[in-house]
PDB file of N, CA and C in Angstrom:
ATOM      1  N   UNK A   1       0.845  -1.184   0.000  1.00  0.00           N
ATOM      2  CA  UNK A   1       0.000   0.000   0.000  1.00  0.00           C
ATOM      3  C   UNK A   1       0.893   1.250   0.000  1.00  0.00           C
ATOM      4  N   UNK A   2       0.918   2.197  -1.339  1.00  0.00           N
ATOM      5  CA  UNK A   2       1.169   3.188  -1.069  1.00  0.00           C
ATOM      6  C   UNK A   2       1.507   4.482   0.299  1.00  0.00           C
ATOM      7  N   UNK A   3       2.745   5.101   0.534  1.00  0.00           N
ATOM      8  CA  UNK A   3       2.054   6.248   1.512  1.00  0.00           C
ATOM      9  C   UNK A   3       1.221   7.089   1.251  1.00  0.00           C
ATOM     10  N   UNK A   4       0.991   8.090   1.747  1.00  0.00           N
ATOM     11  CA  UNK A   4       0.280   9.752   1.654  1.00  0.00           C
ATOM     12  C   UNK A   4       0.964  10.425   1.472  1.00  0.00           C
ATOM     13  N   UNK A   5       1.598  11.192   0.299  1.00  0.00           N
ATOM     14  CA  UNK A   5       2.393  11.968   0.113  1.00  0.00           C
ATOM     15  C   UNK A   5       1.815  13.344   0.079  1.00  0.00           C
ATOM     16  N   UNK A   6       2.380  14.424   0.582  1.00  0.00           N
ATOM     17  CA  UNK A   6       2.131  15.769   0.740  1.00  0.00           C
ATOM     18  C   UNK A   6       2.691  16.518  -0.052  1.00  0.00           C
ATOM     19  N   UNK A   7       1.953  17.512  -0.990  1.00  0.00           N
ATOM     20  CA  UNK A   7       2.519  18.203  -1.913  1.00  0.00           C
ATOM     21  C   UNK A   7       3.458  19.252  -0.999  1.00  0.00           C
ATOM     22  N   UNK A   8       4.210  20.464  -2.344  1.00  0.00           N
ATOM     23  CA  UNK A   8       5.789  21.173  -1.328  1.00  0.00           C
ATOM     24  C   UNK A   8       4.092  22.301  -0.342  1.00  0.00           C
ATOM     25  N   UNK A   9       2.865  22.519  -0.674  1.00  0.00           N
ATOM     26  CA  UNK A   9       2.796  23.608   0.280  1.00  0.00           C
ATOM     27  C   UNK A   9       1.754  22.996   1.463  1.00  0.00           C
ATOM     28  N   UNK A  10       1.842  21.726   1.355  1.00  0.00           N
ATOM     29  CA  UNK A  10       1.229  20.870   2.481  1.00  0.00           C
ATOM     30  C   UNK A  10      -0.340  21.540   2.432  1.00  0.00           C
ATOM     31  N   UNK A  11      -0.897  21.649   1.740  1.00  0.00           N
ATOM     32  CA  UNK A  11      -2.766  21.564   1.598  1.00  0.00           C
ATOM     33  C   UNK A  11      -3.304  20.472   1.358  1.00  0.00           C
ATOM     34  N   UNK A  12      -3.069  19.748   0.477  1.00  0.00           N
ATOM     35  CA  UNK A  12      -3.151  18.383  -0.890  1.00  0.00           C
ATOM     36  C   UNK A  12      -2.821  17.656   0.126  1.00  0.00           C
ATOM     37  N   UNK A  13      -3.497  16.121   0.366  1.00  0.00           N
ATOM     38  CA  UNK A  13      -3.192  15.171   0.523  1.00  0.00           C
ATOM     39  C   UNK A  13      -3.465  14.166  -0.270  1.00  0.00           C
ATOM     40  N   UNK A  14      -2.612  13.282  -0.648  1.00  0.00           N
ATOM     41  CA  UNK A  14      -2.970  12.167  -1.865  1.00  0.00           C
ATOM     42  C   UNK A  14      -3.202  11.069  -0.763  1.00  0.00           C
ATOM     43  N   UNK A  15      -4.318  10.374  -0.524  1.00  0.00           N
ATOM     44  CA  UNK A  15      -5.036   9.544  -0.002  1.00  0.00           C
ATOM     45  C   UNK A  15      -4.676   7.824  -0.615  1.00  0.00           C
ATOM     46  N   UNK A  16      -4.412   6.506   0.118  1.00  0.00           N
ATOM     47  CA  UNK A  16      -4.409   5.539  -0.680  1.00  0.00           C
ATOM     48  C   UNK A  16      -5.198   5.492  -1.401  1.00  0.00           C
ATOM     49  N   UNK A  17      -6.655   5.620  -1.110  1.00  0.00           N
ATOM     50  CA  UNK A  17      -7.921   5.563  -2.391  1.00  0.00           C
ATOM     51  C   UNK A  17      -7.962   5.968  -3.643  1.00  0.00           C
ATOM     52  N   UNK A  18      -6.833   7.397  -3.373  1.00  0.00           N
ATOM     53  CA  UNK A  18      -6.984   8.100  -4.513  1.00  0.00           C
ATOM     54  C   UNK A  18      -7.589   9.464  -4.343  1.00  0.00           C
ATOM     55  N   UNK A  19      -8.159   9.582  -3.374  1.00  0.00           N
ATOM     56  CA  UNK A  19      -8.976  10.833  -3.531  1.00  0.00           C
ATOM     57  C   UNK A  19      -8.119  12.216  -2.638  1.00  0.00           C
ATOM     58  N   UNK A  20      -8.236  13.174  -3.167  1.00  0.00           N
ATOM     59  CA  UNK A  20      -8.013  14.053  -2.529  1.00  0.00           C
ATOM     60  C   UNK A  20      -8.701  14.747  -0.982  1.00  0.00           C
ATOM     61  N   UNK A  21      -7.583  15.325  -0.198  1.00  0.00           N
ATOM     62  CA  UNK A  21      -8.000  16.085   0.861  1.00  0.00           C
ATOM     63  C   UNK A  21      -7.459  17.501   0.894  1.00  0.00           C
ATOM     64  N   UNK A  22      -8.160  18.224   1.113  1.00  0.00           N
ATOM     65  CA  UNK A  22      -7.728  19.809   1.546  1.00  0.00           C
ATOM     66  C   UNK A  22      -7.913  20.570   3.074  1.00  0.00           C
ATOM     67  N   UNK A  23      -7.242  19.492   4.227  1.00  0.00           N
ATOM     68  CA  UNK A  23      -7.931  19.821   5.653  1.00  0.00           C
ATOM     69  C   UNK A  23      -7.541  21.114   5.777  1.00  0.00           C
ATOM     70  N   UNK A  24      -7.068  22.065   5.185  1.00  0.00           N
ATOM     71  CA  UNK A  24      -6.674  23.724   5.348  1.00  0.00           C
ATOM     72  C   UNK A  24      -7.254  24.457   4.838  1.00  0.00           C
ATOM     73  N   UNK A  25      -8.278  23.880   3.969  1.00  0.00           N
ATOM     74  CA  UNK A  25      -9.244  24.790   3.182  1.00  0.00           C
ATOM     75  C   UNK A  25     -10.584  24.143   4.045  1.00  0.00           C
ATOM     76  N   UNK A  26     -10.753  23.442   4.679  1.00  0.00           N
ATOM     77  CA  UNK A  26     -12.250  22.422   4.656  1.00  0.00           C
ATOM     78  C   UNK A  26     -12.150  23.634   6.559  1.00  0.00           C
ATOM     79  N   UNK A  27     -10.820  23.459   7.119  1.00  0.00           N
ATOM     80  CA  UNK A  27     -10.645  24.093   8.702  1.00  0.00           C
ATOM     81  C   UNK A  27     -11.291  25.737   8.194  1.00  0.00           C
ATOM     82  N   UNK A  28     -10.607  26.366   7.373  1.00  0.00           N
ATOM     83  CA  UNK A  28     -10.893  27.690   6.922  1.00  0.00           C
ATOM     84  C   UNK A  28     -12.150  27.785   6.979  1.00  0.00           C
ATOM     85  N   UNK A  29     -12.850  26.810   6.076  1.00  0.00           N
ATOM     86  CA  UNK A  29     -14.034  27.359   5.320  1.00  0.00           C
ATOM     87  C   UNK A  29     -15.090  27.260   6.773  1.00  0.00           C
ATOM     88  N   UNK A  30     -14.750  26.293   7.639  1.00  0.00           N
ATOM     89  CA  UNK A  30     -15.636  25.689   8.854  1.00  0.00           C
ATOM     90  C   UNK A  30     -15.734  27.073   9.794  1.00  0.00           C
ATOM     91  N   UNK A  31     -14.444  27.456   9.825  1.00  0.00           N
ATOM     92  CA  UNK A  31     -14.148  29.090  10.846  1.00  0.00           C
ATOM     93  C   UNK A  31     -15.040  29.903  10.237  1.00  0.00           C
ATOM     94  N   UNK A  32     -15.030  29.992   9.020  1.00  0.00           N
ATOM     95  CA  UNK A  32     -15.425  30.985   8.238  1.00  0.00           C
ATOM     96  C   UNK A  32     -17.149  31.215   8.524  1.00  0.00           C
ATOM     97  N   UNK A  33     -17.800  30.061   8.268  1.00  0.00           N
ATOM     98  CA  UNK A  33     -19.178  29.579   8.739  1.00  0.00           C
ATOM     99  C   UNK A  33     -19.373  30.247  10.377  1.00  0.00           C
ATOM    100  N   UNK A  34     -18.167  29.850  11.101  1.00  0.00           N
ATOM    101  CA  UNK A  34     -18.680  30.003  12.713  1.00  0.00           C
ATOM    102  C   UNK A  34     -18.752  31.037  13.166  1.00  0.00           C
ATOM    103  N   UNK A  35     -17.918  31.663  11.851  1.00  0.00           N
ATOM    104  CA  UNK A  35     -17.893  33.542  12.570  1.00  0.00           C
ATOM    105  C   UNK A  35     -19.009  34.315  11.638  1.00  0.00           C
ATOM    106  N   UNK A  36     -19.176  33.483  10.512  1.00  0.00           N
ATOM    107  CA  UNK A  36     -20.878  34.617   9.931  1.00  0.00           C
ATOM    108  C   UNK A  36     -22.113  34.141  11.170  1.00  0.00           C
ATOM    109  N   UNK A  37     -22.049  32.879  10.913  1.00  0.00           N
ATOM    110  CA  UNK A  37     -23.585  32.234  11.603  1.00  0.00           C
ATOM    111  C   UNK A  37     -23.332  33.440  13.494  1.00  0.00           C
ATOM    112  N   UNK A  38     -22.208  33.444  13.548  1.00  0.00           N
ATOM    113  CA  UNK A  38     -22.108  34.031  14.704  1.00  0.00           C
ATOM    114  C   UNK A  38     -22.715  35.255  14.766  1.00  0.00           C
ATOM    115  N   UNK A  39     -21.969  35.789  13.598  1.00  0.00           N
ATOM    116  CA  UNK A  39     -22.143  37.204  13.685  1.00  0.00           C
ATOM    117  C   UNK A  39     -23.768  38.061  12.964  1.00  0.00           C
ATOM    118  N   UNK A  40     -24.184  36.741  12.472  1.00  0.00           N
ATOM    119  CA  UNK A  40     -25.587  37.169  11.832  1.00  0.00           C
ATOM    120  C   UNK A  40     -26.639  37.158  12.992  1.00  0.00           C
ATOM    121  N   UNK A  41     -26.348  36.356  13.960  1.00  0.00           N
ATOM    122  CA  UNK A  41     -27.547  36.172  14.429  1.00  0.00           C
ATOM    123  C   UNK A  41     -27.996  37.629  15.520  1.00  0.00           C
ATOM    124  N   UNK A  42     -29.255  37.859  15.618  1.00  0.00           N
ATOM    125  CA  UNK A  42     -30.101  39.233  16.453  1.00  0.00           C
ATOM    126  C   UNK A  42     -30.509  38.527  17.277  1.00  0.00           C
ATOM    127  N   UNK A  43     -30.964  39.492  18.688  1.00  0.00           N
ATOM    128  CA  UNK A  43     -31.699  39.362  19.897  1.00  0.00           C
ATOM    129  C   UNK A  43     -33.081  39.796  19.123  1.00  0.00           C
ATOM    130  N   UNK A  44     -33.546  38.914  19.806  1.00  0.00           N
ATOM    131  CA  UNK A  44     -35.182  38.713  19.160  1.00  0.00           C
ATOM    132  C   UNK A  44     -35.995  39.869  20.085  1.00  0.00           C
ATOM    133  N   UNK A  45     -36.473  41.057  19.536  1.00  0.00           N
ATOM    134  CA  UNK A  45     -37.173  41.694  20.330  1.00  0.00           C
ATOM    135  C   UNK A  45     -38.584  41.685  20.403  1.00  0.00           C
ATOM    136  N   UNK A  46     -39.376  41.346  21.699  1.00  0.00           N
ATOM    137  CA  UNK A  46     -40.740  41.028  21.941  1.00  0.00           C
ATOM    138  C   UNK A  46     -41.549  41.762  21.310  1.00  0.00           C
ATOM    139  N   UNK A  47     -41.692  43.153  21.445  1.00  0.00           N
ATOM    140  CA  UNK A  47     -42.554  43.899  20.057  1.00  0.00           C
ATOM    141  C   UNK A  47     -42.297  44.259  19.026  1.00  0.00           C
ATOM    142  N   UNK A  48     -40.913  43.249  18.710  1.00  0.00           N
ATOM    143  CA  UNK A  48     -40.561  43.158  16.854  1.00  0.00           C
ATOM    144  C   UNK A  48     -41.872  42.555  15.846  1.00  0.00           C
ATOM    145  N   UNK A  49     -41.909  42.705  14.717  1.00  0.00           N
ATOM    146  CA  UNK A  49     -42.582  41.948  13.987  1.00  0.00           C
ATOM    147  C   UNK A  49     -41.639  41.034  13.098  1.00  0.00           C
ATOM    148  N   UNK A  50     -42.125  40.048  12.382  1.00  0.00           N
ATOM    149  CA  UNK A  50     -41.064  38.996  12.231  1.00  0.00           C
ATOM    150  C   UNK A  50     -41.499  38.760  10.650  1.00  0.00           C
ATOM    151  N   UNK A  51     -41.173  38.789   9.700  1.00  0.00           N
ATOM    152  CA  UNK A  51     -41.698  37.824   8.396  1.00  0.00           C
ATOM    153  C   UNK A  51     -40.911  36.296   8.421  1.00  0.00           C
ATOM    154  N   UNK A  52     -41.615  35.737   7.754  1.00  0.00           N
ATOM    155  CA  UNK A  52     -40.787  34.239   7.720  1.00  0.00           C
ATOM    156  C   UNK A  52     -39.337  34.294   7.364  1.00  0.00           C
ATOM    157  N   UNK A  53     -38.986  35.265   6.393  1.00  0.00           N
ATOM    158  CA  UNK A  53     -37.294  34.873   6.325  1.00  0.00           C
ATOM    159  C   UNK A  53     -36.523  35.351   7.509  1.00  0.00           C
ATOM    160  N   UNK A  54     -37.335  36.898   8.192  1.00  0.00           N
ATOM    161  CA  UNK A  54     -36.751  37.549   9.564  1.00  0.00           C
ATOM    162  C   UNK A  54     -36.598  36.146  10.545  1.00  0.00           C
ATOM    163  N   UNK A  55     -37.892  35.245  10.931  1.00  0.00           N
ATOM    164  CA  UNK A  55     -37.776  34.198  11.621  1.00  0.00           C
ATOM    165  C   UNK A  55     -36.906  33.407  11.804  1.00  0.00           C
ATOM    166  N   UNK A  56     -36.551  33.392  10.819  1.00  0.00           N
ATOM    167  CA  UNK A  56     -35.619  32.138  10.241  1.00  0.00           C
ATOM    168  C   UNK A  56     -34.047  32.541  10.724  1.00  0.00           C
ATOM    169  N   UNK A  57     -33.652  34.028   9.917  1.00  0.00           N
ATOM    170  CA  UNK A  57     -32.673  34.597  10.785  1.00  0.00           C
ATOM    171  C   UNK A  57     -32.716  34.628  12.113  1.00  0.00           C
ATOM    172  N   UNK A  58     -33.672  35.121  12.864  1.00  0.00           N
ATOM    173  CA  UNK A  58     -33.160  34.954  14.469  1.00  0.00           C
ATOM    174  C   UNK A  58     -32.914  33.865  15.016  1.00  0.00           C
ATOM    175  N   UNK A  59     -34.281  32.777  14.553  1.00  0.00           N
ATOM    176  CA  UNK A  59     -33.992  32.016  15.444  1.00  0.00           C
ATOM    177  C   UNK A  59     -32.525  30.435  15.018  1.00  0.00           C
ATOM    178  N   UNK A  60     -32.533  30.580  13.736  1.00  0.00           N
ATOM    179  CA  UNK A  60     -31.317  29.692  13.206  1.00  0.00           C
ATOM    180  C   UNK A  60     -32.113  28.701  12.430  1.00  0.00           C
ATOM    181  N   UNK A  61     -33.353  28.144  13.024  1.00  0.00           N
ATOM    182  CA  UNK A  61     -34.231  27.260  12.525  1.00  0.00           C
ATOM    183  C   UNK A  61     -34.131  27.612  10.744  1.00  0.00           C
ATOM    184  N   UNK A  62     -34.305  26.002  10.096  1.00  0.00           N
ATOM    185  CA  UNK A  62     -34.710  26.215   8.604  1.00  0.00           C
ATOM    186  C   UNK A  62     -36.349  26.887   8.579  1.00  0.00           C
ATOM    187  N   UNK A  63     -36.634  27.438   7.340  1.00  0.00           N
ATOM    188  CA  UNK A  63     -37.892  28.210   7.134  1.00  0.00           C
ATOM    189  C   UNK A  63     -39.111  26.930   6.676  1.00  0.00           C
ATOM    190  N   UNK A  64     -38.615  25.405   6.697  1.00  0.00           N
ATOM    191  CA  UNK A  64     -39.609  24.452   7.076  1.00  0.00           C
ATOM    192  C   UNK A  64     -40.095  24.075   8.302  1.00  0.00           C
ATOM    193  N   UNK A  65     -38.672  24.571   9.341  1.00  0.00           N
ATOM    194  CA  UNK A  65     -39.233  24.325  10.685  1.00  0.00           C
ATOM    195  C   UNK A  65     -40.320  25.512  11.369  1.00  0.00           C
ATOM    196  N   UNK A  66     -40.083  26.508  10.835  1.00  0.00           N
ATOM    197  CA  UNK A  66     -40.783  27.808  10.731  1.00  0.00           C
ATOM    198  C   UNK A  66     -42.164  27.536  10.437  1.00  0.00           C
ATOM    199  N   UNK A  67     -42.266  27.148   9.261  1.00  0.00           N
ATOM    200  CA  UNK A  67     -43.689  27.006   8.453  1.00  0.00           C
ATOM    201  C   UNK A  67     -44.335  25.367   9.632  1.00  0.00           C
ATOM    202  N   UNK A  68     -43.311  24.330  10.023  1.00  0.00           N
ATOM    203  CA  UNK A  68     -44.421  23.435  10.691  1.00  0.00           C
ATOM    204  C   UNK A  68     -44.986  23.863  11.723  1.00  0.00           C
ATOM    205  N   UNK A  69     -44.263  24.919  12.498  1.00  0.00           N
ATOM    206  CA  UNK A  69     -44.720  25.268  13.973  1.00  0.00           C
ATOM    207  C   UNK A  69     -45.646  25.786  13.440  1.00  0.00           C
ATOM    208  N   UNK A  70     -45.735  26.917  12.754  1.00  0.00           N
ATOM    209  CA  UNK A  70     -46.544  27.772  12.399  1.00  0.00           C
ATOM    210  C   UNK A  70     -47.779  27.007  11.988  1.00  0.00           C
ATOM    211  N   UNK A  71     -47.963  26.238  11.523  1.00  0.00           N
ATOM    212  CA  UNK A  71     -49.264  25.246  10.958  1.00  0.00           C
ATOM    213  C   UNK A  71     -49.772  24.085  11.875  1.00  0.00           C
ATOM    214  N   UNK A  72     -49.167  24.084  12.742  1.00  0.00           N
ATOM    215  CA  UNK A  72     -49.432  22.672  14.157  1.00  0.00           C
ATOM    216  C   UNK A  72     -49.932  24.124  15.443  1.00  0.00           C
ATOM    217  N   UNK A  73     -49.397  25.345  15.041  1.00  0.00           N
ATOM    218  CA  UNK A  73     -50.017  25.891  16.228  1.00  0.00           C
ATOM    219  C   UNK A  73     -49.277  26.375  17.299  1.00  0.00           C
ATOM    220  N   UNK A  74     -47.754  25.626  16.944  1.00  0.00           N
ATOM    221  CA  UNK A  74     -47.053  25.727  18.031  1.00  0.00           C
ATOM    222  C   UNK A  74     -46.363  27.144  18.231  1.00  0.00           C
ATOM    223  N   UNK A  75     -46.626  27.744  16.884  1.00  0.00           N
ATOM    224  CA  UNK A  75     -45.601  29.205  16.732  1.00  0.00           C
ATOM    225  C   UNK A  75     -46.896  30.325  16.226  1.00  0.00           C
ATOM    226  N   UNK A  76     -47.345  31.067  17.312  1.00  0.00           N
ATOM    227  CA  UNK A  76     -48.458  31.836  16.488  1.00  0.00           C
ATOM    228  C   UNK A  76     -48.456  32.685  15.442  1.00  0.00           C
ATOM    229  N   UNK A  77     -48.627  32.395  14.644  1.00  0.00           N
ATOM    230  CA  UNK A  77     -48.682  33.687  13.519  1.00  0.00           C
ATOM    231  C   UNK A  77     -49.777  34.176  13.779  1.00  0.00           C
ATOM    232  N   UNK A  78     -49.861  35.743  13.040  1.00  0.00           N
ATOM    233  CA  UNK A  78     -50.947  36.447  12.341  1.00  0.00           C
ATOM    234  C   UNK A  78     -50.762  36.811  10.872  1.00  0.00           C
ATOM    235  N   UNK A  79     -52.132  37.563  10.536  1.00  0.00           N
ATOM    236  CA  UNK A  79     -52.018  38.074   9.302  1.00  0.00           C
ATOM    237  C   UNK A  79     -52.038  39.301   8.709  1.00  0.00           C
ATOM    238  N   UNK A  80     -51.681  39.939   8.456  1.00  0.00           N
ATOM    239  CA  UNK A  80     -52.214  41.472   7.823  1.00  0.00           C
ATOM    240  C   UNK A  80     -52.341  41.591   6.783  1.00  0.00           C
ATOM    241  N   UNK A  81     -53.451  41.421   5.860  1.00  0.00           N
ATOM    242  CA  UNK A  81     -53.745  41.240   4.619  1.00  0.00           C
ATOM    243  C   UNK A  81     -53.146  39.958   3.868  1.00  0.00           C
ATOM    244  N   UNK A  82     -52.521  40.115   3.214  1.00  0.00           N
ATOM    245  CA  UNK A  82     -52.061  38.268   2.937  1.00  0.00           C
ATOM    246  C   UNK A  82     -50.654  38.125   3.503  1.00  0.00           C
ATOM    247  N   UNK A  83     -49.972  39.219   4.282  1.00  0.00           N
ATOM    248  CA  UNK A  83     -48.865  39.010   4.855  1.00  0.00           C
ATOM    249  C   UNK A  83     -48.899  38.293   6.277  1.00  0.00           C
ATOM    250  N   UNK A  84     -48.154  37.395   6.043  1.00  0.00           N
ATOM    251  CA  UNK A  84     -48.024  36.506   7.685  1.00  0.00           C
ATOM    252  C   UNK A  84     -46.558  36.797   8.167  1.00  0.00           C
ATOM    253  N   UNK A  85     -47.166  37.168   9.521  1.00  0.00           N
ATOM    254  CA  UNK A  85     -45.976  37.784  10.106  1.00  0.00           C
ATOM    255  C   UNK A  85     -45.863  36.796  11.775  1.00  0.00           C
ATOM    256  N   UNK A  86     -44.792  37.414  12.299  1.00  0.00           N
ATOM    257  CA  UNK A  86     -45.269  36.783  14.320  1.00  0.00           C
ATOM    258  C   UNK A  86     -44.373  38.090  14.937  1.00  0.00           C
ATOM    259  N   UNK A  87     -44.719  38.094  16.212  1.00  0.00           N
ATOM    260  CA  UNK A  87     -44.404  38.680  17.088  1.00  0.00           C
ATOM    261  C   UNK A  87     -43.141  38.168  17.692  1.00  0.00           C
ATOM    262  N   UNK A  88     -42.007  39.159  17.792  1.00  0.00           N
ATOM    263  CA  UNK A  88     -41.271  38.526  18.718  1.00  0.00           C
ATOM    264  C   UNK A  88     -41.308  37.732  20.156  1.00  0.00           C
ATOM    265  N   UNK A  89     -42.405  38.263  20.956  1.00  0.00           N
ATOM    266  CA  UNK A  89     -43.111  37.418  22.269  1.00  0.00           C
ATOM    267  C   UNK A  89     -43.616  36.265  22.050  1.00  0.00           C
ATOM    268  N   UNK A  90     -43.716  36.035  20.725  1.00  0.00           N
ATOM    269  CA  UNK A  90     -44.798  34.547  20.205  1.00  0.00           C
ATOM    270  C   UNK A  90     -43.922  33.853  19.729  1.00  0.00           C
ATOM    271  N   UNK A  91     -42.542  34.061  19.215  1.00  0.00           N
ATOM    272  CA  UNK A  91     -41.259  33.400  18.818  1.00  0.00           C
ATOM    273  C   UNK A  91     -40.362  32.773  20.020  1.00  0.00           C
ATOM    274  N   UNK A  92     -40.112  33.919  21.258  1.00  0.00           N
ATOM    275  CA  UNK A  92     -39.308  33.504  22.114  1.00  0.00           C
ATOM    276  C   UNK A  92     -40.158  32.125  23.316  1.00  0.00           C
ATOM    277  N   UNK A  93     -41.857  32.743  22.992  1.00  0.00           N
ATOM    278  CA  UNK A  93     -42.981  31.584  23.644  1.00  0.00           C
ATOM    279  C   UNK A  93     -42.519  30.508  23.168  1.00  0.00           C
ATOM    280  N   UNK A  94     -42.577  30.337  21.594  1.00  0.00           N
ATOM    281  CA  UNK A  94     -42.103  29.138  20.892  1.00  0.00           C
ATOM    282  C   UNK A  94     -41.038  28.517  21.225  1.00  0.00           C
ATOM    283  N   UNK A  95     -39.527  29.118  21.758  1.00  0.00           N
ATOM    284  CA  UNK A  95     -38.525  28.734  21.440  1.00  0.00           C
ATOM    285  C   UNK A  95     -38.524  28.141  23.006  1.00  0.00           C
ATOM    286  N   UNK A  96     -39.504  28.983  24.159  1.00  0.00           N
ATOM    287  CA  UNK A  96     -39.287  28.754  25.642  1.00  0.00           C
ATOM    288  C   UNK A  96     -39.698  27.128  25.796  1.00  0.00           C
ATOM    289  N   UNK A  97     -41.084  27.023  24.603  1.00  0.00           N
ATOM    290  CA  UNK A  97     -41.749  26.058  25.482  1.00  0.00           C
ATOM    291  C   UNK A  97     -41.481  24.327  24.548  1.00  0.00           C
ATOM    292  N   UNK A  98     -40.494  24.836  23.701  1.00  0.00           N
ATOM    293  CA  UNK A  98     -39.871  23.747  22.957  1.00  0.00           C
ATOM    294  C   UNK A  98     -38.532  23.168  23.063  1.00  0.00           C
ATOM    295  N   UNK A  99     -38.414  23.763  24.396  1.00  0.00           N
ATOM    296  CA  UNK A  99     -36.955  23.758  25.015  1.00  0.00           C
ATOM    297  C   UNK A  99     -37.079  22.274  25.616  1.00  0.00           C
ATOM    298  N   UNK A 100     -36.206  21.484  25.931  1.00  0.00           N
ATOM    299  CA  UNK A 100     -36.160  20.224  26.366  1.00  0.00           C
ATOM    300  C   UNK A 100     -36.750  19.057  25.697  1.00  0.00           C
ATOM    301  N   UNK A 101     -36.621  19.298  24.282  1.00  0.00           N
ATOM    302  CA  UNK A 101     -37.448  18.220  23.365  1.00  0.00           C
ATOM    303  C   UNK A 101     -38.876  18.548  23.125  1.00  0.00           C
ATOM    304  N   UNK A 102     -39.516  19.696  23.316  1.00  0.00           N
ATOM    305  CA  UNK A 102     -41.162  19.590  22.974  1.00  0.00           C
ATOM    306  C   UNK A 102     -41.416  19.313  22.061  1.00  0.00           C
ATOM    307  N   UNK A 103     -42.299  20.186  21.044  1.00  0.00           N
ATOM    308  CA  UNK A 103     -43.033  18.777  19.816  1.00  0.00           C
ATOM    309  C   UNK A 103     -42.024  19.257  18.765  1.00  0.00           C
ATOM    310  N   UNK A 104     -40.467  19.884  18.772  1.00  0.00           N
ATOM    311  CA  UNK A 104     -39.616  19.607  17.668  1.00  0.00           C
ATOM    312  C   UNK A 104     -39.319  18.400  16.950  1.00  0.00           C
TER     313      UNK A 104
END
């Protein structure tokens, strides 16, 4: 069995399989993720109003987990004309009372 040879600027790893690795680009790109997701996220304010993509930003949740609460009941929406919106108090309700496994 072949070794793993390392190219001269050590990124590249040639794998027995064959396949390539880049653990200096894959570490980068992972930091890179931890400091947007970090830095995107807001304090959810109780008499904010929220649209589904706002939701989605605060709370981290995908905008399917958004839309099931929202349709089981568990996340109240309202409406204002055909816009569906929530309250920040009805988001952090959501997030309080789904804490410890509730119906996520």
């Amino acid at each position: 069995m072949a070794e793993p040879t390392v190219n001269a600027n050590c990124t590249e790893q040639i794998l027995p399989t064959g396949l390539y690795e880049n653990r200096w680009l894959d570490e980068l790109l992972t930091r890179i993720e931890q400091t947007v997701k970090g830095a995107l996220k807001q304090p959810i304010h109780p008499d904010a109003v929220y649209d589904y993509e706002e939701t989605v930003a605060v709370t981290g949740f995908s905008l399917s987990t958004i839309i099931r609460a929202d349709r089981r009941g568990d996340l109240q929406g309202r409406y204002e004309g055909r816009r569906r919106y929530f309250m920040g108090r009805d988001i952090l309700k959501w997030l309080a009372d789904s804490e410890g496994g509730g119906n996520q």
